[in-house]
PDB file of N, CA and C in Angstrom:
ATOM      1  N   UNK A   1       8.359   9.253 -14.946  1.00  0.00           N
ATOM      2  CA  UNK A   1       7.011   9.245 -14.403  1.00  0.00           C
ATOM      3  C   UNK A   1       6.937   8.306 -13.194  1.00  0.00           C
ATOM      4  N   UNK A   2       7.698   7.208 -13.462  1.00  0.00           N
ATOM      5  CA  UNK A   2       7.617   6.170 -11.832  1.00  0.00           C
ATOM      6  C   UNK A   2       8.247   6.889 -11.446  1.00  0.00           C
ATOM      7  N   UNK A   3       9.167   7.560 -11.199  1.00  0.00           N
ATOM      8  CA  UNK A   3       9.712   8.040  -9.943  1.00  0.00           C
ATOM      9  C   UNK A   3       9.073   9.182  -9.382  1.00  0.00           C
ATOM     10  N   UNK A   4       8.569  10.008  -9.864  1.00  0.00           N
ATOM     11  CA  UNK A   4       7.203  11.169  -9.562  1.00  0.00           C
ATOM     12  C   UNK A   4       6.294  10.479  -8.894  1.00  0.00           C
ATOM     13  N   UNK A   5       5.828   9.307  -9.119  1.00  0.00           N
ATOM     14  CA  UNK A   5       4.930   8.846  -8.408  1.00  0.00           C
ATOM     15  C   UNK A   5       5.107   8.398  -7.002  1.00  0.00           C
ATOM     16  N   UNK A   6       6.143   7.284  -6.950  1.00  0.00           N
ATOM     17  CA  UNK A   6       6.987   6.863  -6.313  1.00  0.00           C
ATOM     18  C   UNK A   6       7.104   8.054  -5.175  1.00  0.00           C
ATOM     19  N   UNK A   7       7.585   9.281  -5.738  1.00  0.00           N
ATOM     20  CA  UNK A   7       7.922  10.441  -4.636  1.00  0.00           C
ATOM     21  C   UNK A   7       6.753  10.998  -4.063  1.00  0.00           C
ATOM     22  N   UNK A   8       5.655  11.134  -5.059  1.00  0.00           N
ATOM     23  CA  UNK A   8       3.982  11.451  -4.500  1.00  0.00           C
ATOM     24  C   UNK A   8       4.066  10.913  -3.355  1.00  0.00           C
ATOM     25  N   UNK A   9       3.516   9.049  -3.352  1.00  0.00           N
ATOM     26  CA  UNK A   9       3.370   8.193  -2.330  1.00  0.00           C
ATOM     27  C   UNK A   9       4.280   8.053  -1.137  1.00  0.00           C
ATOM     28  N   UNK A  10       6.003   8.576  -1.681  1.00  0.00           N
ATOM     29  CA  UNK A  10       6.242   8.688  -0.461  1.00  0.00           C
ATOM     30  C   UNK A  10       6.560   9.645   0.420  1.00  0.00           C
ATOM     31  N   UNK A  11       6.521  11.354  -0.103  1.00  0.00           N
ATOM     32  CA  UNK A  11       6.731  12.631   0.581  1.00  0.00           C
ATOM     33  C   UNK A  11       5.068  12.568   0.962  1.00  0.00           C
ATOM     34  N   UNK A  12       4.038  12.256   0.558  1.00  0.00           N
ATOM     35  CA  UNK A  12       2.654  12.776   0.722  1.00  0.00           C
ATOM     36  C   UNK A  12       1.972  11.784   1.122  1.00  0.00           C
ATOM     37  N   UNK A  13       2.539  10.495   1.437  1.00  0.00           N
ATOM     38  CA  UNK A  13       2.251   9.504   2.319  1.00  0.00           C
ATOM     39  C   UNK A  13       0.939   9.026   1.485  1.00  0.00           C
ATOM     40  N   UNK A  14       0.135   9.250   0.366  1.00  0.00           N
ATOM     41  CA  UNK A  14      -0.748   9.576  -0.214  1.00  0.00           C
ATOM     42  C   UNK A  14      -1.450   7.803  -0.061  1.00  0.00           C
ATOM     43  N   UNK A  15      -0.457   6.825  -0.067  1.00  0.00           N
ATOM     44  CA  UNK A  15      -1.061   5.873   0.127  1.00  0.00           C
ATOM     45  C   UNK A  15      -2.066   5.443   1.614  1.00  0.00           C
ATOM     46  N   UNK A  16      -1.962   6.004   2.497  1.00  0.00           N
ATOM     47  CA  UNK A  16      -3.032   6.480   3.697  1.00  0.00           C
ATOM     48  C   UNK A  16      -4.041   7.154   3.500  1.00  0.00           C
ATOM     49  N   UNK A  17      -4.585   7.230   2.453  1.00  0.00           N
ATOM     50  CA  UNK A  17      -5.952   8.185   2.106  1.00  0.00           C
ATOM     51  C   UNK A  17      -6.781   6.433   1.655  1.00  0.00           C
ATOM     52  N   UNK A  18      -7.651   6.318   2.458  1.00  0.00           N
ATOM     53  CA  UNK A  18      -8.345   5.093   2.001  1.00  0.00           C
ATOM     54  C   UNK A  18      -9.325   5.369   1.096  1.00  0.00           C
ATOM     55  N   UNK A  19      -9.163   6.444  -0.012  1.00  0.00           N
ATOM     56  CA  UNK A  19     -10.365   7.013  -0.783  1.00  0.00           C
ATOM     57  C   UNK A  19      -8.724   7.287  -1.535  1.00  0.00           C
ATOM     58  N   UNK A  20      -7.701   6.666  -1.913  1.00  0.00           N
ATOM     59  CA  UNK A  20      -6.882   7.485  -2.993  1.00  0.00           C
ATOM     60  C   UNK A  20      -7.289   6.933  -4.087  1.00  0.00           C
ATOM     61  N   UNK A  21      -7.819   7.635  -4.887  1.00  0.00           N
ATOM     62  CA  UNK A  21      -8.183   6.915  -6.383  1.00  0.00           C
ATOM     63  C   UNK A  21      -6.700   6.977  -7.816  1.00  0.00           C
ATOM     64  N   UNK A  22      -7.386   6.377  -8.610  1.00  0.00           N
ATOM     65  CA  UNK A  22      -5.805   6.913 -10.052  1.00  0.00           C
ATOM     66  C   UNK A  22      -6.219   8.520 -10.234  1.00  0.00           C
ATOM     67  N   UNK A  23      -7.244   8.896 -10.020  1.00  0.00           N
ATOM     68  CA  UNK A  23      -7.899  10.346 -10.441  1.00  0.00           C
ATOM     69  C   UNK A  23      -6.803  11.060  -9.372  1.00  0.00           C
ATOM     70  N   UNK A  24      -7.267  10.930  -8.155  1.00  0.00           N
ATOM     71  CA  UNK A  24      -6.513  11.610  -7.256  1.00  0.00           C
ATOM     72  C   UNK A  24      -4.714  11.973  -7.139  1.00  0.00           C
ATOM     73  N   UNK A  25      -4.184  10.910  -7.450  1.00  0.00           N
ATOM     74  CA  UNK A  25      -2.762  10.724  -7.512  1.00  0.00           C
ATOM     75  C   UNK A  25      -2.526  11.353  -8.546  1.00  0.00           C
ATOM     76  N   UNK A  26      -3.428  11.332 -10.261  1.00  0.00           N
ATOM     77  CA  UNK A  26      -3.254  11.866 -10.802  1.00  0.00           C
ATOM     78  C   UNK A  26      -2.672  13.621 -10.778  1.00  0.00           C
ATOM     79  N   UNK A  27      -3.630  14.025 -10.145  1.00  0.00           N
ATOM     80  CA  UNK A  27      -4.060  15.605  -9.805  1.00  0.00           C
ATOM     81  C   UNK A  27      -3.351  15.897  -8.921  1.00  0.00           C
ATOM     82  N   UNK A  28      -2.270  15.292  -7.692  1.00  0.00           N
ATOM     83  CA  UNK A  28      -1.267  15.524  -7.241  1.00  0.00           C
ATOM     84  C   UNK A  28      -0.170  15.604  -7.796  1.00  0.00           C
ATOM     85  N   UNK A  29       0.285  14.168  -8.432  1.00  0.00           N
ATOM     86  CA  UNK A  29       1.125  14.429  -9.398  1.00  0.00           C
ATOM     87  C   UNK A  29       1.169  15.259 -10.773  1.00  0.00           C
ATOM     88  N   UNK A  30       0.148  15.433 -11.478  1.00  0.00           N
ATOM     89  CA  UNK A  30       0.031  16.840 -12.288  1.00  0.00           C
ATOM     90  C   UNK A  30       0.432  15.483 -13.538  1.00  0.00           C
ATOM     91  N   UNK A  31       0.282  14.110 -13.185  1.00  0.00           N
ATOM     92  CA  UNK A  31       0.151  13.573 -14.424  1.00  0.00           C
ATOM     93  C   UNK A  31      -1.032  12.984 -14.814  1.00  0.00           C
ATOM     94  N   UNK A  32      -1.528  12.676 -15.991  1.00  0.00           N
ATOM     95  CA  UNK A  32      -2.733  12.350 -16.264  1.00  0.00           C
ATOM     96  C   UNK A  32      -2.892  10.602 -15.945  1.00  0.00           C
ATOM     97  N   UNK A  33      -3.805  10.369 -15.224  1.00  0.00           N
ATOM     98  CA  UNK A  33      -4.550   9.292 -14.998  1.00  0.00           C
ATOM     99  C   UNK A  33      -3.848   7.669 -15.860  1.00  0.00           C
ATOM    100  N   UNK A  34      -4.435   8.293 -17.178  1.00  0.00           N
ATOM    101  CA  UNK A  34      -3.946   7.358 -18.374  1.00  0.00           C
ATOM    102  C   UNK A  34      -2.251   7.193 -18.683  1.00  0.00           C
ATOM    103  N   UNK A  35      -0.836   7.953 -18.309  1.00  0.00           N
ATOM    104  CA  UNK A  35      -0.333   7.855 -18.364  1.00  0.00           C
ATOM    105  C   UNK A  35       0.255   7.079 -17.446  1.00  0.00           C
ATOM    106  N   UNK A  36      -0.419   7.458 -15.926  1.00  0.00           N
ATOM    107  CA  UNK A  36      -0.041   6.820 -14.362  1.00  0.00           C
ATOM    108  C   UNK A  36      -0.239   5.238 -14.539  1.00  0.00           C
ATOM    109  N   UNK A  37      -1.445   4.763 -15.229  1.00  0.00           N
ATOM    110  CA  UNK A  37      -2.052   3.633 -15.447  1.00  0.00           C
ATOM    111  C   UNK A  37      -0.961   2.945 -16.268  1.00  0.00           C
ATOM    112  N   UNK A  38      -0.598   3.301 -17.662  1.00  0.00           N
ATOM    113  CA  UNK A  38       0.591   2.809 -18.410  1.00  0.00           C
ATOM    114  C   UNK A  38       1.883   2.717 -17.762  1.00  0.00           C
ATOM    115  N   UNK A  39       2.251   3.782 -16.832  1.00  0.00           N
ATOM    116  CA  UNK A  39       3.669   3.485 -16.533  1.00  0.00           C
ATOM    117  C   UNK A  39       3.301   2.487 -15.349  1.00  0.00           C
ATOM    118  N   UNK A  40       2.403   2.475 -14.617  1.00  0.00           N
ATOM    119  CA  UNK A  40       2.742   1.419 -13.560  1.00  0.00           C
ATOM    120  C   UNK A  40       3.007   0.525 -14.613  1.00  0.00           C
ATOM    121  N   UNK A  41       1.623  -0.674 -15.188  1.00  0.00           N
ATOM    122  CA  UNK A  41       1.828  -1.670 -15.378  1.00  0.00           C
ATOM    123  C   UNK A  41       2.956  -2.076 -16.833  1.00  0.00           C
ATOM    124  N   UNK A  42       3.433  -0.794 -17.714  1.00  0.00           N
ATOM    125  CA  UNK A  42       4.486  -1.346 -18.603  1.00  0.00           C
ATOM    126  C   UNK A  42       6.098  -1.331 -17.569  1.00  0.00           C
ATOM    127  N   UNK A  43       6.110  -0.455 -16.765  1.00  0.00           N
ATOM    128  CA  UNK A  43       7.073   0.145 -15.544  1.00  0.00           C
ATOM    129  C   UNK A  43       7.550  -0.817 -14.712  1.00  0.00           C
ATOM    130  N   UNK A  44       6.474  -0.785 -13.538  1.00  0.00           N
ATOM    131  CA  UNK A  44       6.543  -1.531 -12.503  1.00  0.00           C
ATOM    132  C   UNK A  44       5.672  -3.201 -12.553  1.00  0.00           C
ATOM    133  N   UNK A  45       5.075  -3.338 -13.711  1.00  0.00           N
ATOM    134  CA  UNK A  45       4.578  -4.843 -13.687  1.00  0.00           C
ATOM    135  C   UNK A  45       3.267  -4.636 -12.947  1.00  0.00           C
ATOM    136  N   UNK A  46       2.698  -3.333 -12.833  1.00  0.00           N
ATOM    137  CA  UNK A  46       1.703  -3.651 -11.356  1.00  0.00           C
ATOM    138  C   UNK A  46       0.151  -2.614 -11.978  1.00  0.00           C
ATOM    139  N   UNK A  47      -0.542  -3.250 -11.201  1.00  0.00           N
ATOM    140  CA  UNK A  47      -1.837  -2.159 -11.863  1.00  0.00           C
ATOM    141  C   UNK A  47      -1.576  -1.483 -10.809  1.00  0.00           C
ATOM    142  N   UNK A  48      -2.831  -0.484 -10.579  1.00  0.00           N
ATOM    143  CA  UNK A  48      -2.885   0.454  -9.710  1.00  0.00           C
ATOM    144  C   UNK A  48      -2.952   0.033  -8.351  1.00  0.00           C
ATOM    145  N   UNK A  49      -4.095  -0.294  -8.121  1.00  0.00           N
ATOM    146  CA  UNK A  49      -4.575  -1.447  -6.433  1.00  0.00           C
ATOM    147  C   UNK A  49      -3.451  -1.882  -6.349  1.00  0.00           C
ATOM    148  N   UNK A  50      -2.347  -2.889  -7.189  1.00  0.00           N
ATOM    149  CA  UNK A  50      -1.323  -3.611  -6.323  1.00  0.00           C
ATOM    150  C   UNK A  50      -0.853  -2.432  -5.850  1.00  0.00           C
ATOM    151  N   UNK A  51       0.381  -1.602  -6.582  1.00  0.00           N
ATOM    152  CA  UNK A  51       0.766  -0.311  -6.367  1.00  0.00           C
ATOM    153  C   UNK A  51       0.800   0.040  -4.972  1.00  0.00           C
ATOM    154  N   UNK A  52      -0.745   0.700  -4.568  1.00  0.00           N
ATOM    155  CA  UNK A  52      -1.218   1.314  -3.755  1.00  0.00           C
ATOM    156  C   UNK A  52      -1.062  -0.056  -2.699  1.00  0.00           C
ATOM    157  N   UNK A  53      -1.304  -0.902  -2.525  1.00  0.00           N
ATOM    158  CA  UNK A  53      -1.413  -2.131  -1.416  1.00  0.00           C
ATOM    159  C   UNK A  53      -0.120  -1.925  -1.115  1.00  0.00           C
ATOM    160  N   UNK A  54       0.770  -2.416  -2.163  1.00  0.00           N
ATOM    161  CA  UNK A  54       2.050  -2.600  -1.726  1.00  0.00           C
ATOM    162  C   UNK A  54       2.690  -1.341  -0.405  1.00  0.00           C
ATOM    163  N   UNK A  55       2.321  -0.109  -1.360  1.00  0.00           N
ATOM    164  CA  UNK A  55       2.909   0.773  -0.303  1.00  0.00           C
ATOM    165  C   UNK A  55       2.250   0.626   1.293  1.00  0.00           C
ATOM    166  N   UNK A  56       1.265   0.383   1.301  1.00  0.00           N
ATOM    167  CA  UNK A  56       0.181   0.085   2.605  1.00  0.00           C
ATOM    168  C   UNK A  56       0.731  -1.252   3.412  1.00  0.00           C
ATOM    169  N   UNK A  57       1.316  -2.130   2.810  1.00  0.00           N
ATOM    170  CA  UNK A  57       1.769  -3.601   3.593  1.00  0.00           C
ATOM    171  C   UNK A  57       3.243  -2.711   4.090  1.00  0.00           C
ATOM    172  N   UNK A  58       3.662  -2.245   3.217  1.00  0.00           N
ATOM    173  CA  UNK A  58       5.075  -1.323   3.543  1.00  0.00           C
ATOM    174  C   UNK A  58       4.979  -0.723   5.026  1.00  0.00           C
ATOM    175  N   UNK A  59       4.104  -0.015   4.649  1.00  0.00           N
ATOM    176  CA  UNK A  59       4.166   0.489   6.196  1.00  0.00           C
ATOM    177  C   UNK A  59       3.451  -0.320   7.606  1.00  0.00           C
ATOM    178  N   UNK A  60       2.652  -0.984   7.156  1.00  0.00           N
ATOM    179  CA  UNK A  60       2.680  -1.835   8.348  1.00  0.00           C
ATOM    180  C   UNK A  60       3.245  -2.813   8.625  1.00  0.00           C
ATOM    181  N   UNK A  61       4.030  -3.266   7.853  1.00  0.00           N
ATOM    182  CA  UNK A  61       5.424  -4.045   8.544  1.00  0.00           C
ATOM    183  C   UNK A  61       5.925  -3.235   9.526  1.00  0.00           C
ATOM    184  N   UNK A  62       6.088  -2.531   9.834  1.00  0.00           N
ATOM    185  CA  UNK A  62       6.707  -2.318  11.227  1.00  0.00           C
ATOM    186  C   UNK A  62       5.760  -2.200  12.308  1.00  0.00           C
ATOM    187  N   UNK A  63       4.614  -1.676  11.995  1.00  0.00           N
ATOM    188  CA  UNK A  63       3.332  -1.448  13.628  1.00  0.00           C
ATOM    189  C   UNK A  63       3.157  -3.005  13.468  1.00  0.00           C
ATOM    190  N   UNK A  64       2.736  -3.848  12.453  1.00  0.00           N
ATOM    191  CA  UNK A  64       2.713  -5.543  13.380  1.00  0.00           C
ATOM    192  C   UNK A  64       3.858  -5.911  13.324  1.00  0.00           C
ATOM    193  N   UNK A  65       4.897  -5.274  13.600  1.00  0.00           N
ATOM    194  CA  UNK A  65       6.227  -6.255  14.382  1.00  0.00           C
ATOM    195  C   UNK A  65       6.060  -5.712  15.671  1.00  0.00           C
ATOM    196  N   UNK A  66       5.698  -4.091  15.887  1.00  0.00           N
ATOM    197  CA  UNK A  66       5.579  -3.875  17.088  1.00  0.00           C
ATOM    198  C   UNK A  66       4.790  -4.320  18.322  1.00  0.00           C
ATOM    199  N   UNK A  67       3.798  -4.800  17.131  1.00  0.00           N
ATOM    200  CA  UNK A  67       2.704  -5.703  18.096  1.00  0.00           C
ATOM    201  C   UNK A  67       2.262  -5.049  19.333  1.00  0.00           C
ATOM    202  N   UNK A  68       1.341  -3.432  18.871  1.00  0.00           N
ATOM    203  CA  UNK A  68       1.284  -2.756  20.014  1.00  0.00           C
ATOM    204  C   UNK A  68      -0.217  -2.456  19.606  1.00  0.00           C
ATOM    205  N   UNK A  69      -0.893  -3.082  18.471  1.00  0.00           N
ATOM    206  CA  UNK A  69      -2.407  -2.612  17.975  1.00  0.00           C
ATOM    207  C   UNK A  69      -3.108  -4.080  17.695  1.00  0.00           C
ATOM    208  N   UNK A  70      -4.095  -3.917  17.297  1.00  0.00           N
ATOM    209  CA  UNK A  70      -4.520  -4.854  16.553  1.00  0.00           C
ATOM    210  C   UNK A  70      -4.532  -4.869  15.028  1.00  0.00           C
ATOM    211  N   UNK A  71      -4.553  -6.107  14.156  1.00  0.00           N
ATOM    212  CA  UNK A  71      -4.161  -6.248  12.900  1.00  0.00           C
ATOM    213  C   UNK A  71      -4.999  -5.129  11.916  1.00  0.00           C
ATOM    214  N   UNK A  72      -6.711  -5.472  12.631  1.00  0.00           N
ATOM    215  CA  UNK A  72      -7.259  -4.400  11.847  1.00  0.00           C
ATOM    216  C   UNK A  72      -7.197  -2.537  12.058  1.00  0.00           C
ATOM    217  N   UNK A  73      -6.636  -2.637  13.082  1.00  0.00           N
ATOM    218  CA  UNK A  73      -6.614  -1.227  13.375  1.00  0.00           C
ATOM    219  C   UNK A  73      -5.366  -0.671  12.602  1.00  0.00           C
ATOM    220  N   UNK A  74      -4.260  -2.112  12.762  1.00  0.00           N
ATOM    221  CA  UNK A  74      -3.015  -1.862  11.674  1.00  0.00           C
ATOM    222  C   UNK A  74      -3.802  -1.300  10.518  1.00  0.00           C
ATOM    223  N   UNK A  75      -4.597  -2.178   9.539  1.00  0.00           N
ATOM    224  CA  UNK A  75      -5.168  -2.231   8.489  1.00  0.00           C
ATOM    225  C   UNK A  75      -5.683  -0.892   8.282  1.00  0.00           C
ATOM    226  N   UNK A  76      -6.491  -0.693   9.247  1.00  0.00           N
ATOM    227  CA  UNK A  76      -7.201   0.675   9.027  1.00  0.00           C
ATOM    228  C   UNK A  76      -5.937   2.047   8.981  1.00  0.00           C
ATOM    229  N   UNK A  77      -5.132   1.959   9.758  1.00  0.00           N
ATOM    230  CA  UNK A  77      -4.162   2.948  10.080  1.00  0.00           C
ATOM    231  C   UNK A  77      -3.473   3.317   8.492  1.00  0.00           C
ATOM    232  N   UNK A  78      -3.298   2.382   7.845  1.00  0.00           N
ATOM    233  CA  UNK A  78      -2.425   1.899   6.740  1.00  0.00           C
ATOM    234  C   UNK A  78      -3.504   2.266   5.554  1.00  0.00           C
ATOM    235  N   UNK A  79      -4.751   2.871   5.681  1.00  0.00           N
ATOM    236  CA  UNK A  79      -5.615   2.822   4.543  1.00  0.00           C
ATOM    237  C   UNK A  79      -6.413   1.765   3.663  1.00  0.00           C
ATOM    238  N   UNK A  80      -6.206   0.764   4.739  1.00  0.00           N
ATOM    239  CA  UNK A  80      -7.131  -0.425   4.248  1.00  0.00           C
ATOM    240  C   UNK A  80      -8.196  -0.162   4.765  1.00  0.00           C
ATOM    241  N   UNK A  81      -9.827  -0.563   3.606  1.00  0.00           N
ATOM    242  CA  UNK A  81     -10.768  -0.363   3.984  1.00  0.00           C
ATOM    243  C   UNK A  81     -11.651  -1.228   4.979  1.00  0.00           C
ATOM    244  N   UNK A  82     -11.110  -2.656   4.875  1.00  0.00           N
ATOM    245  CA  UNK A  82     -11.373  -4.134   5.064  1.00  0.00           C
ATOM    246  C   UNK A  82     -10.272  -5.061   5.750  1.00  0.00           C
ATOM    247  N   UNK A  83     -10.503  -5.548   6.761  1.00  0.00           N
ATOM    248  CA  UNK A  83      -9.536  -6.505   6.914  1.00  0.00           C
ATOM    249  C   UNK A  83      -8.863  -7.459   6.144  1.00  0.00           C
ATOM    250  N   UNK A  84     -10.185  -7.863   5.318  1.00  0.00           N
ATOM    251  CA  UNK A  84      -9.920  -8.866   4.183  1.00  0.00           C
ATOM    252  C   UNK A  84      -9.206  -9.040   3.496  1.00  0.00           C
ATOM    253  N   UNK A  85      -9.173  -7.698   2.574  1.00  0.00           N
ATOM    254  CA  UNK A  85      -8.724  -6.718   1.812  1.00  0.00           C
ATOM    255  C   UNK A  85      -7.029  -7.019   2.086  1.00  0.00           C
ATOM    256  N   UNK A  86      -6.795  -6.511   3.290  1.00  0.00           N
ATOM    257  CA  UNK A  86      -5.518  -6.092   4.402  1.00  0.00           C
ATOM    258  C   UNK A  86      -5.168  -7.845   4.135  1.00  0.00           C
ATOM    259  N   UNK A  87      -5.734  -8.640   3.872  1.00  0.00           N
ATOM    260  CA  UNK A  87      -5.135 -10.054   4.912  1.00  0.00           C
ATOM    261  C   UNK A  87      -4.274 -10.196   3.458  1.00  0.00           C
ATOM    262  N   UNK A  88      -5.558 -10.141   2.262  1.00  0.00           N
ATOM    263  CA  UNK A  88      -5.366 -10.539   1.028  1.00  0.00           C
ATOM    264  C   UNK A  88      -4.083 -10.226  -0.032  1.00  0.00           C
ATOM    265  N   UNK A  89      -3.878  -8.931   0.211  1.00  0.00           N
ATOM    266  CA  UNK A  89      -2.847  -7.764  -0.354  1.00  0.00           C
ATOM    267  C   UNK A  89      -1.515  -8.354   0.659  1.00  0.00           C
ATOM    268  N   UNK A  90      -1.391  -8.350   1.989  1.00  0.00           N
ATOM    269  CA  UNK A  90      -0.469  -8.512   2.462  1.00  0.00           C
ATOM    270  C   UNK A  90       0.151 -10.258   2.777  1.00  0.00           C
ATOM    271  N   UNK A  91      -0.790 -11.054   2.131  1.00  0.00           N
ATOM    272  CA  UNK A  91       0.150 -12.576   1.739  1.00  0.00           C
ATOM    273  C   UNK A  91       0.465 -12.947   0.700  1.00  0.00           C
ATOM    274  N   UNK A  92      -0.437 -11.720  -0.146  1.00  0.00           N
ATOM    275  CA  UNK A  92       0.362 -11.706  -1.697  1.00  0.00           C
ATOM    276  C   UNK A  92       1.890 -10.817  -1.303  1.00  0.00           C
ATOM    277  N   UNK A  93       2.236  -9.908  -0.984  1.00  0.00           N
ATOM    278  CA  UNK A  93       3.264  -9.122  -0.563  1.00  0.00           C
ATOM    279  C   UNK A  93       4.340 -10.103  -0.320  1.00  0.00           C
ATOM    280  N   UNK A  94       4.257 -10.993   1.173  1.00  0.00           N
ATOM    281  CA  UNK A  94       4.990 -11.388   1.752  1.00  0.00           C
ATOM    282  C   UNK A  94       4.643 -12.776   1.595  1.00  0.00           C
ATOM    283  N   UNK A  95       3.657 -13.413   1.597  1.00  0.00           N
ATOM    284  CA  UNK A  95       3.864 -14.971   1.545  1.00  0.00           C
ATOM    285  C   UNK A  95       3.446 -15.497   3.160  1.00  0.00           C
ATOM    286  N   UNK A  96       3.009 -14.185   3.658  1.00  0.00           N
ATOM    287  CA  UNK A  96       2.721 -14.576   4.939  1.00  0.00           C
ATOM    288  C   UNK A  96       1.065 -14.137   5.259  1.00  0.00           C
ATOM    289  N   UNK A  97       0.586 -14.446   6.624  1.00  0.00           N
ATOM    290  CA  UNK A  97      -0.232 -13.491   7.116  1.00  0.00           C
ATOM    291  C   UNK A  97       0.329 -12.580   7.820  1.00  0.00           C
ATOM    292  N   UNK A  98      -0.721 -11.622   8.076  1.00  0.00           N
ATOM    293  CA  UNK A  98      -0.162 -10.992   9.368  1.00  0.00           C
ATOM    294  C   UNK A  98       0.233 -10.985  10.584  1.00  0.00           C
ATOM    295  N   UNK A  99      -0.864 -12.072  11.409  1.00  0.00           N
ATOM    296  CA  UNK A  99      -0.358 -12.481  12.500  1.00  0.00           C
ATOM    297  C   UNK A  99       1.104 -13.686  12.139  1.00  0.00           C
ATOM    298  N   UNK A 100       0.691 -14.387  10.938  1.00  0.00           N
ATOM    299  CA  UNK A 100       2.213 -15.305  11.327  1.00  0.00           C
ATOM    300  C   UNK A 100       3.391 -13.930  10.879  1.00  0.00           C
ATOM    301  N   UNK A 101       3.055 -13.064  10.027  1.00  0.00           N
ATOM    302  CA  UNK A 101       4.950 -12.024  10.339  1.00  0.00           C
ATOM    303  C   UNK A 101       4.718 -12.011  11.577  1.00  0.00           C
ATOM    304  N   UNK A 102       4.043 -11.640  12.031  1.00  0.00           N
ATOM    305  CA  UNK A 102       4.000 -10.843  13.920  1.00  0.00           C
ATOM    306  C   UNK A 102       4.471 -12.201  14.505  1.00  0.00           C
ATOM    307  N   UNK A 103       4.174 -12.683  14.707  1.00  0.00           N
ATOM    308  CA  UNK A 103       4.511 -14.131  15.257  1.00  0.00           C
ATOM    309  C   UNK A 103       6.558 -14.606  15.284  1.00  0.00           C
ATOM    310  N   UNK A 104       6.551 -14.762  13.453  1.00  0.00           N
ATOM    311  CA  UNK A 104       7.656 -14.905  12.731  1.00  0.00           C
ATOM    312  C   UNK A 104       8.908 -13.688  13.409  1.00  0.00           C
ATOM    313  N   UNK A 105       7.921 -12.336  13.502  1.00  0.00           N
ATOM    314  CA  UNK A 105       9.448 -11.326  13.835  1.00  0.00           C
ATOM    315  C   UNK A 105       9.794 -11.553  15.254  1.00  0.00           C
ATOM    316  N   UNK A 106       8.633 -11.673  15.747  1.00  0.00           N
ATOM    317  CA  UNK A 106       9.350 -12.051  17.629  1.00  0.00           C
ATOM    318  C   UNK A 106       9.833 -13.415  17.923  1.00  0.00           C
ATOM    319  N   UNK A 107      10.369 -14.163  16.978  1.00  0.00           N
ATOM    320  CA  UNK A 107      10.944 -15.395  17.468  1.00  0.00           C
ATOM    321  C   UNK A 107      12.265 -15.191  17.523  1.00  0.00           C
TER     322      UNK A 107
END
């Protein structure tokens, strides 16, 4: 079941829908809600929101190394609803902010 999911989020990019709910992923993946919910957190250690963040900091590690947008437009691009949100999820991730990775990769 993690790896079905796993393949959802990453052939269907599904983590860029800033409206992806457990319902939704569910009904893509053709697994039920309540099972998705159990295997993350007995699985992967993670509820759903981390899950979904994680894949979202994933991909914008590379547009803020490129340092060709702004952080929130990163944020938004990536399916964050909030900057906040975006700042919050991604220094739990990395231990950083965003501007210090951006900062950190061009040195």
């Amino acid at each position: 079941i993690a790896n079905k999911i796993s393949l959802a989020m990453k052939d269907d990019s599904l983590y860029l829908d800033a409206d992806l709910s457990l319902q939704k992923l569910a009904s893509v993946t053709g697994i039920s809600a309540n099972y998705i919910s159990q295997t993350l957190n007995q699985t992967l250690n993670s509820n759903f929101f981390d899950f979904v963040n994680r894949w979202r900091v994933e991909a914008a590690k590379p547009l803020i190394i490129e340092n060709q947008d702004t952080v929130l437009n990163i944020a938004l691009d990536v399916g964050f609803n909030a900057r906040s949100s975006f700042y919050k999820a991604f220094k739990r991730e990395t231990g950083l902010t965003p501007s210090e990775f951006r900062k950190r990769s061009a040195e």
